[in-house]
PDB file of N, CA and C in Angstrom:
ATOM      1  N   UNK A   1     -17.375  -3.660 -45.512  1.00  0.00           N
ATOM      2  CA  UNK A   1     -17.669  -3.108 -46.820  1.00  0.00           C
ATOM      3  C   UNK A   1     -16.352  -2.730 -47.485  1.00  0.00           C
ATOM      4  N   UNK A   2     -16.144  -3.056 -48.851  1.00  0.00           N
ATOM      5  CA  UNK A   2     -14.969  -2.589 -49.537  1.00  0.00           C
ATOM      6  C   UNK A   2     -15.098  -1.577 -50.318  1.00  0.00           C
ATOM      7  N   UNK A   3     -14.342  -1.213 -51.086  1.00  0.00           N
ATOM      8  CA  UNK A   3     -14.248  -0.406 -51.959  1.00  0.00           C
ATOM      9  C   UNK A   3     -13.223  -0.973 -53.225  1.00  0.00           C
ATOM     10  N   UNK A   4     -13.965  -0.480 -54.805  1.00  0.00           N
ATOM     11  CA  UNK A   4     -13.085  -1.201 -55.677  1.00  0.00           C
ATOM     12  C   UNK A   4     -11.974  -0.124 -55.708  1.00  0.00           C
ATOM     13  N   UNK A   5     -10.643  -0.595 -55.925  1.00  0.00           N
ATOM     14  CA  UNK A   5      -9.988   0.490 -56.353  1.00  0.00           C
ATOM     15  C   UNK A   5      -8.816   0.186 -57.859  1.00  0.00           C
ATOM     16  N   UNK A   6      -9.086   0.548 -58.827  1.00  0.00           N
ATOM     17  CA  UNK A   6      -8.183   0.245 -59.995  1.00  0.00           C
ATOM     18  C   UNK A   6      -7.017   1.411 -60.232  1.00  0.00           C
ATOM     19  N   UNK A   7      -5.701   0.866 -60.016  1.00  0.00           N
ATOM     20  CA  UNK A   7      -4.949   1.365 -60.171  1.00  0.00           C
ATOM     21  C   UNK A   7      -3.848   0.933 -61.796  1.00  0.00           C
ATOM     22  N   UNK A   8      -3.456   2.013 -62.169  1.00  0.00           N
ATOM     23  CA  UNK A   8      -2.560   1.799 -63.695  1.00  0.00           C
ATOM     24  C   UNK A   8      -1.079   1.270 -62.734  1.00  0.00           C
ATOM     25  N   UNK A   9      -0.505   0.159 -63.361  1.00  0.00           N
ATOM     26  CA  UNK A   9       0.498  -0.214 -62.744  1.00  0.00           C
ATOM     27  C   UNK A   9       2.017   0.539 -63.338  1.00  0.00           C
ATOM     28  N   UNK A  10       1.909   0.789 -64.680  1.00  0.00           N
ATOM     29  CA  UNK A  10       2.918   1.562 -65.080  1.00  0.00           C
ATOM     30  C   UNK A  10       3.542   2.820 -64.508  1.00  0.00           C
ATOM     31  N   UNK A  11       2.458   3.721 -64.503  1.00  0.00           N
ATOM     32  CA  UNK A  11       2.532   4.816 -63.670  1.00  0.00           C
ATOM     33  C   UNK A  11       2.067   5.168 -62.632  1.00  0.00           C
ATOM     34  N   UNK A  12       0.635   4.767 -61.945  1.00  0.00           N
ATOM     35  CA  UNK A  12       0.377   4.854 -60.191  1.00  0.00           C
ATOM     36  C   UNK A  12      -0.760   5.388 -60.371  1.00  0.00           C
ATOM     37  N   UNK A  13      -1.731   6.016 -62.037  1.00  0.00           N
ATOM     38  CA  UNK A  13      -2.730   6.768 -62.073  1.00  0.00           C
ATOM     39  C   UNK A  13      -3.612   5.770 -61.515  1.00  0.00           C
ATOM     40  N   UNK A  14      -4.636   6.663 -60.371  1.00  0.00           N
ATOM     41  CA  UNK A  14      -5.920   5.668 -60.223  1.00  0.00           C
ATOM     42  C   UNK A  14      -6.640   5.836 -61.293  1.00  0.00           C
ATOM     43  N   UNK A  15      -7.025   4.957 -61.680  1.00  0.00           N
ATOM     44  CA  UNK A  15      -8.185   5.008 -62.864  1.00  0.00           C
ATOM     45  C   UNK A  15      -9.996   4.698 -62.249  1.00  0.00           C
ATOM     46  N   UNK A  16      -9.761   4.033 -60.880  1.00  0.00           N
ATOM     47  CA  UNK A  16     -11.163   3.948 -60.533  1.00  0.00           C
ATOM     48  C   UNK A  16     -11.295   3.841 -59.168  1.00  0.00           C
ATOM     49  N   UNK A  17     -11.738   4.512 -58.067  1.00  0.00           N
ATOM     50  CA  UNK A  17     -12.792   5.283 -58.350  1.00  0.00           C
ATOM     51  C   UNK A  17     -12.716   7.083 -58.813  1.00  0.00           C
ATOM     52  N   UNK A  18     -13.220   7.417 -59.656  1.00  0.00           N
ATOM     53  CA  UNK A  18     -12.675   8.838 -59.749  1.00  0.00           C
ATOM     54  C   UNK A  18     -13.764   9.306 -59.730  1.00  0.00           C
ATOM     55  N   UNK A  19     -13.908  11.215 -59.828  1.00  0.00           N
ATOM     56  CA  UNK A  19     -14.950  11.908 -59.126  1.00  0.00           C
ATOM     57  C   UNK A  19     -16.038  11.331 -60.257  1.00  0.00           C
ATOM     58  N   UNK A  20     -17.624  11.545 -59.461  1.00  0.00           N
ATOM     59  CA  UNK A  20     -18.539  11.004 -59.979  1.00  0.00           C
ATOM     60  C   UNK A  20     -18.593   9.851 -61.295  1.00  0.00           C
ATOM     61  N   UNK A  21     -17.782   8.821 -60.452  1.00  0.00           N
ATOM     62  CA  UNK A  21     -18.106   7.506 -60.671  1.00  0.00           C
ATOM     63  C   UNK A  21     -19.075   6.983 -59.831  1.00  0.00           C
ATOM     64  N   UNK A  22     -19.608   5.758 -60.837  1.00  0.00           N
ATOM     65  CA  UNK A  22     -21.071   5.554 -59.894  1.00  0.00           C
ATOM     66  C   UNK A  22     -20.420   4.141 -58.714  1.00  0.00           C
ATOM     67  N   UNK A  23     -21.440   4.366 -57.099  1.00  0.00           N
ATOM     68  CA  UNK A  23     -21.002   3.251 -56.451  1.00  0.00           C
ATOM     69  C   UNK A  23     -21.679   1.612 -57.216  1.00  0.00           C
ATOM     70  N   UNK A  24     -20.862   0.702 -56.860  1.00  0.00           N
ATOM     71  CA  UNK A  24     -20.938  -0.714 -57.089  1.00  0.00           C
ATOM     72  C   UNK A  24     -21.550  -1.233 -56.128  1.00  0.00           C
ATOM     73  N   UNK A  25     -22.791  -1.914 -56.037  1.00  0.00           N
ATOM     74  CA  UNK A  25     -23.480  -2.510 -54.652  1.00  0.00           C
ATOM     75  C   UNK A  25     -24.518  -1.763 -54.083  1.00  0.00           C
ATOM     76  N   UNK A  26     -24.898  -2.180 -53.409  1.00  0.00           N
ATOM     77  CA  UNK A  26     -24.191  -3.073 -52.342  1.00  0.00           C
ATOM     78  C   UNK A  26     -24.938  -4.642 -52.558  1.00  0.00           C
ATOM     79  N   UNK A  27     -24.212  -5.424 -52.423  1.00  0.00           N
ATOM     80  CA  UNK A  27     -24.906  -6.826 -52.308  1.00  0.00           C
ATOM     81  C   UNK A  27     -25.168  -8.195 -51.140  1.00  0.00           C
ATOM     82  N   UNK A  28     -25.759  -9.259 -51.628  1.00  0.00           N
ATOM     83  CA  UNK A  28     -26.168  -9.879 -50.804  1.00  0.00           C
ATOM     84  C   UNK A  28     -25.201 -10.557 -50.159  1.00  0.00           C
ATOM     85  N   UNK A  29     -23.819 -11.040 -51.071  1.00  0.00           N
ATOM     86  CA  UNK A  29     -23.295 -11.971 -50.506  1.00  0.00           C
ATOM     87  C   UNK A  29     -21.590 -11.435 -50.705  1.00  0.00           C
ATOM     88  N   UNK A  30     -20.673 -11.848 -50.583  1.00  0.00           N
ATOM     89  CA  UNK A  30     -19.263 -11.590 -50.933  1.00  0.00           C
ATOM     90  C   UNK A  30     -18.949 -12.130 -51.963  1.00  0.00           C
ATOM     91  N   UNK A  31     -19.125 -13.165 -52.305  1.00  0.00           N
ATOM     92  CA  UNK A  31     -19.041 -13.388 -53.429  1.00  0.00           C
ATOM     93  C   UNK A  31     -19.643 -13.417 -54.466  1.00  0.00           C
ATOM     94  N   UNK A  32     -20.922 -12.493 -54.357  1.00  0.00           N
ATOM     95  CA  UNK A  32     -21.590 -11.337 -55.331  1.00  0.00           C
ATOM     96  C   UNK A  32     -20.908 -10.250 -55.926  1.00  0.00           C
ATOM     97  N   UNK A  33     -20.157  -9.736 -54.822  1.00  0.00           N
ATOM     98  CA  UNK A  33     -19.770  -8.260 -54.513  1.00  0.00           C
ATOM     99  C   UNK A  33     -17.943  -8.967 -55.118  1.00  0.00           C
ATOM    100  N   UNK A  34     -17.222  -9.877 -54.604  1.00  0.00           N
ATOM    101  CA  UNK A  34     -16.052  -9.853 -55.528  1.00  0.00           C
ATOM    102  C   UNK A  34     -16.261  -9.950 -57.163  1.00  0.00           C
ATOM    103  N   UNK A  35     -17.193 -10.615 -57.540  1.00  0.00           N
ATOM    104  CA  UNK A  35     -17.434 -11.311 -59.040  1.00  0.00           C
ATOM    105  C   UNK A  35     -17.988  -9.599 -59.397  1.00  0.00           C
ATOM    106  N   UNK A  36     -18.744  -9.062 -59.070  1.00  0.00           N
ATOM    107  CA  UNK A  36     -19.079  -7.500 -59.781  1.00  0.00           C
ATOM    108  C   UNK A  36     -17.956  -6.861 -59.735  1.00  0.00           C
ATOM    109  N   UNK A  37     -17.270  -7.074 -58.545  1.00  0.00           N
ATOM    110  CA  UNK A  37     -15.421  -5.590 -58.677  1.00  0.00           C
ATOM    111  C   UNK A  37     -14.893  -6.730 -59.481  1.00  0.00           C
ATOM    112  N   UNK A  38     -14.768  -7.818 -59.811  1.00  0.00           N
ATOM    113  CA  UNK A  38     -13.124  -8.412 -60.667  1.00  0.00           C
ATOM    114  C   UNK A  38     -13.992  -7.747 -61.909  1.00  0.00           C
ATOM    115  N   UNK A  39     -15.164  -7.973 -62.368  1.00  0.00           N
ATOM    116  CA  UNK A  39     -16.281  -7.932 -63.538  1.00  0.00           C
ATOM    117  C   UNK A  39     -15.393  -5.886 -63.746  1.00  0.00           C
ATOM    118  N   UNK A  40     -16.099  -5.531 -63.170  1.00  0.00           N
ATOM    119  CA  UNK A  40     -15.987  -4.083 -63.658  1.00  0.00           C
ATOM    120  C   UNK A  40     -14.600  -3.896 -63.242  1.00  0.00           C
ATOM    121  N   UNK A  41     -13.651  -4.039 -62.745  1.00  0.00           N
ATOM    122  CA  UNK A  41     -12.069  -3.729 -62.495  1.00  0.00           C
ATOM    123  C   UNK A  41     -11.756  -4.470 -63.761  1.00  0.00           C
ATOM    124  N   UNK A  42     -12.008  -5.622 -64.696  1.00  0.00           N
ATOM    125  CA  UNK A  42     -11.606  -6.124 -66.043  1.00  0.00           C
ATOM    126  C   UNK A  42     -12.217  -4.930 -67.085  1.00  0.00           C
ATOM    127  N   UNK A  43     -13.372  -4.285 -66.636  1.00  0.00           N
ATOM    128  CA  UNK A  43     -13.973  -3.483 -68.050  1.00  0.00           C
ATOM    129  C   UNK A  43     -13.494  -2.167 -67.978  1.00  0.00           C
ATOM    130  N   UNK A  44     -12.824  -1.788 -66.602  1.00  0.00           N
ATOM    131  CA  UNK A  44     -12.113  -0.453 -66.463  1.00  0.00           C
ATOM    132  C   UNK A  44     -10.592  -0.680 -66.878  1.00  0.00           C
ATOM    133  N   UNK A  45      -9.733  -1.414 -66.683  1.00  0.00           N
ATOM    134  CA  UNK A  45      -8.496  -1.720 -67.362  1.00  0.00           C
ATOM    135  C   UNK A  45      -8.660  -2.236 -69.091  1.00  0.00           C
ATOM    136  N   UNK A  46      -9.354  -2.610 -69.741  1.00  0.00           N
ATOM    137  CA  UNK A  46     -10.083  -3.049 -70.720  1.00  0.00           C
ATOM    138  C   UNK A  46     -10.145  -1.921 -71.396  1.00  0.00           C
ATOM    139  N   UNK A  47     -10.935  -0.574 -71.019  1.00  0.00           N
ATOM    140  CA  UNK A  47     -11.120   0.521 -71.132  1.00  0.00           C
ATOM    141  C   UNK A  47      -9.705   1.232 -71.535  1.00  0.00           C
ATOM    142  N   UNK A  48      -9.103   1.257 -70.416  1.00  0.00           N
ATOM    143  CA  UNK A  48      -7.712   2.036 -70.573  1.00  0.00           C
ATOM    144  C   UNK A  48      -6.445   1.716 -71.206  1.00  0.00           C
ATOM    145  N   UNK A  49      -6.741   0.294 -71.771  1.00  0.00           N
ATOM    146  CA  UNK A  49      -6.038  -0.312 -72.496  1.00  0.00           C
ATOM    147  C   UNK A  49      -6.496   0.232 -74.022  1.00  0.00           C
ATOM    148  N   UNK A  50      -7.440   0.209 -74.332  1.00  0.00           N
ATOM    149  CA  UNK A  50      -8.198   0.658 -75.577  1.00  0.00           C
ATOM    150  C   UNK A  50      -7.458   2.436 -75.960  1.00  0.00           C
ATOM    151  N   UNK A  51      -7.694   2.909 -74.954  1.00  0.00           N
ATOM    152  CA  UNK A  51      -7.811   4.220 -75.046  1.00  0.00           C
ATOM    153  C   UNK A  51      -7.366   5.176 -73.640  1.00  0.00           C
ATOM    154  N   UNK A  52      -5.953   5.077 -73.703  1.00  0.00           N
ATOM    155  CA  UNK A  52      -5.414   5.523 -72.195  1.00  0.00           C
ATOM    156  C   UNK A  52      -5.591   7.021 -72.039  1.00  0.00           C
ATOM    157  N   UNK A  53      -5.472   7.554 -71.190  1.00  0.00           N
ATOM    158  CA  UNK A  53      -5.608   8.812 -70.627  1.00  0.00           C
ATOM    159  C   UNK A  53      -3.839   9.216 -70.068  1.00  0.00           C
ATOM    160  N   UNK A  54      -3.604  10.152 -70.493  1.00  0.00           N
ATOM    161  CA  UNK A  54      -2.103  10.566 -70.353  1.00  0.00           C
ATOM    162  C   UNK A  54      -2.006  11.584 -69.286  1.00  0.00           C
TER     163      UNK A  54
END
């Protein structure tokens, strides 16, 4: 079992998972479960690109 983890590369902030974020999964196959973390690791950097947190 993995865990997604999104990190800001500029500075080192994790941006995901943080407190009460919801879990991802669990699914049937692995390559269910990579295509949902690249999917939501694109809409969480996406996110922080829009509107960063300092």
């Amino acid at each position: 079992m993995g865990t997604l983890k999104v990190v800001r590369v500029t500075d080192g902030r994790l941006l995901f998972p943080f407190d009460g974020a919801e879990e991802i999964g669990p699914f049937d196959t692995r390559e269910a479960a990579k295509s949902a973390a690249t999917l939501r690791g694109r809409e969480i950097v996406q996110a922080d690109l829009r509107s960063p947190e300092l």
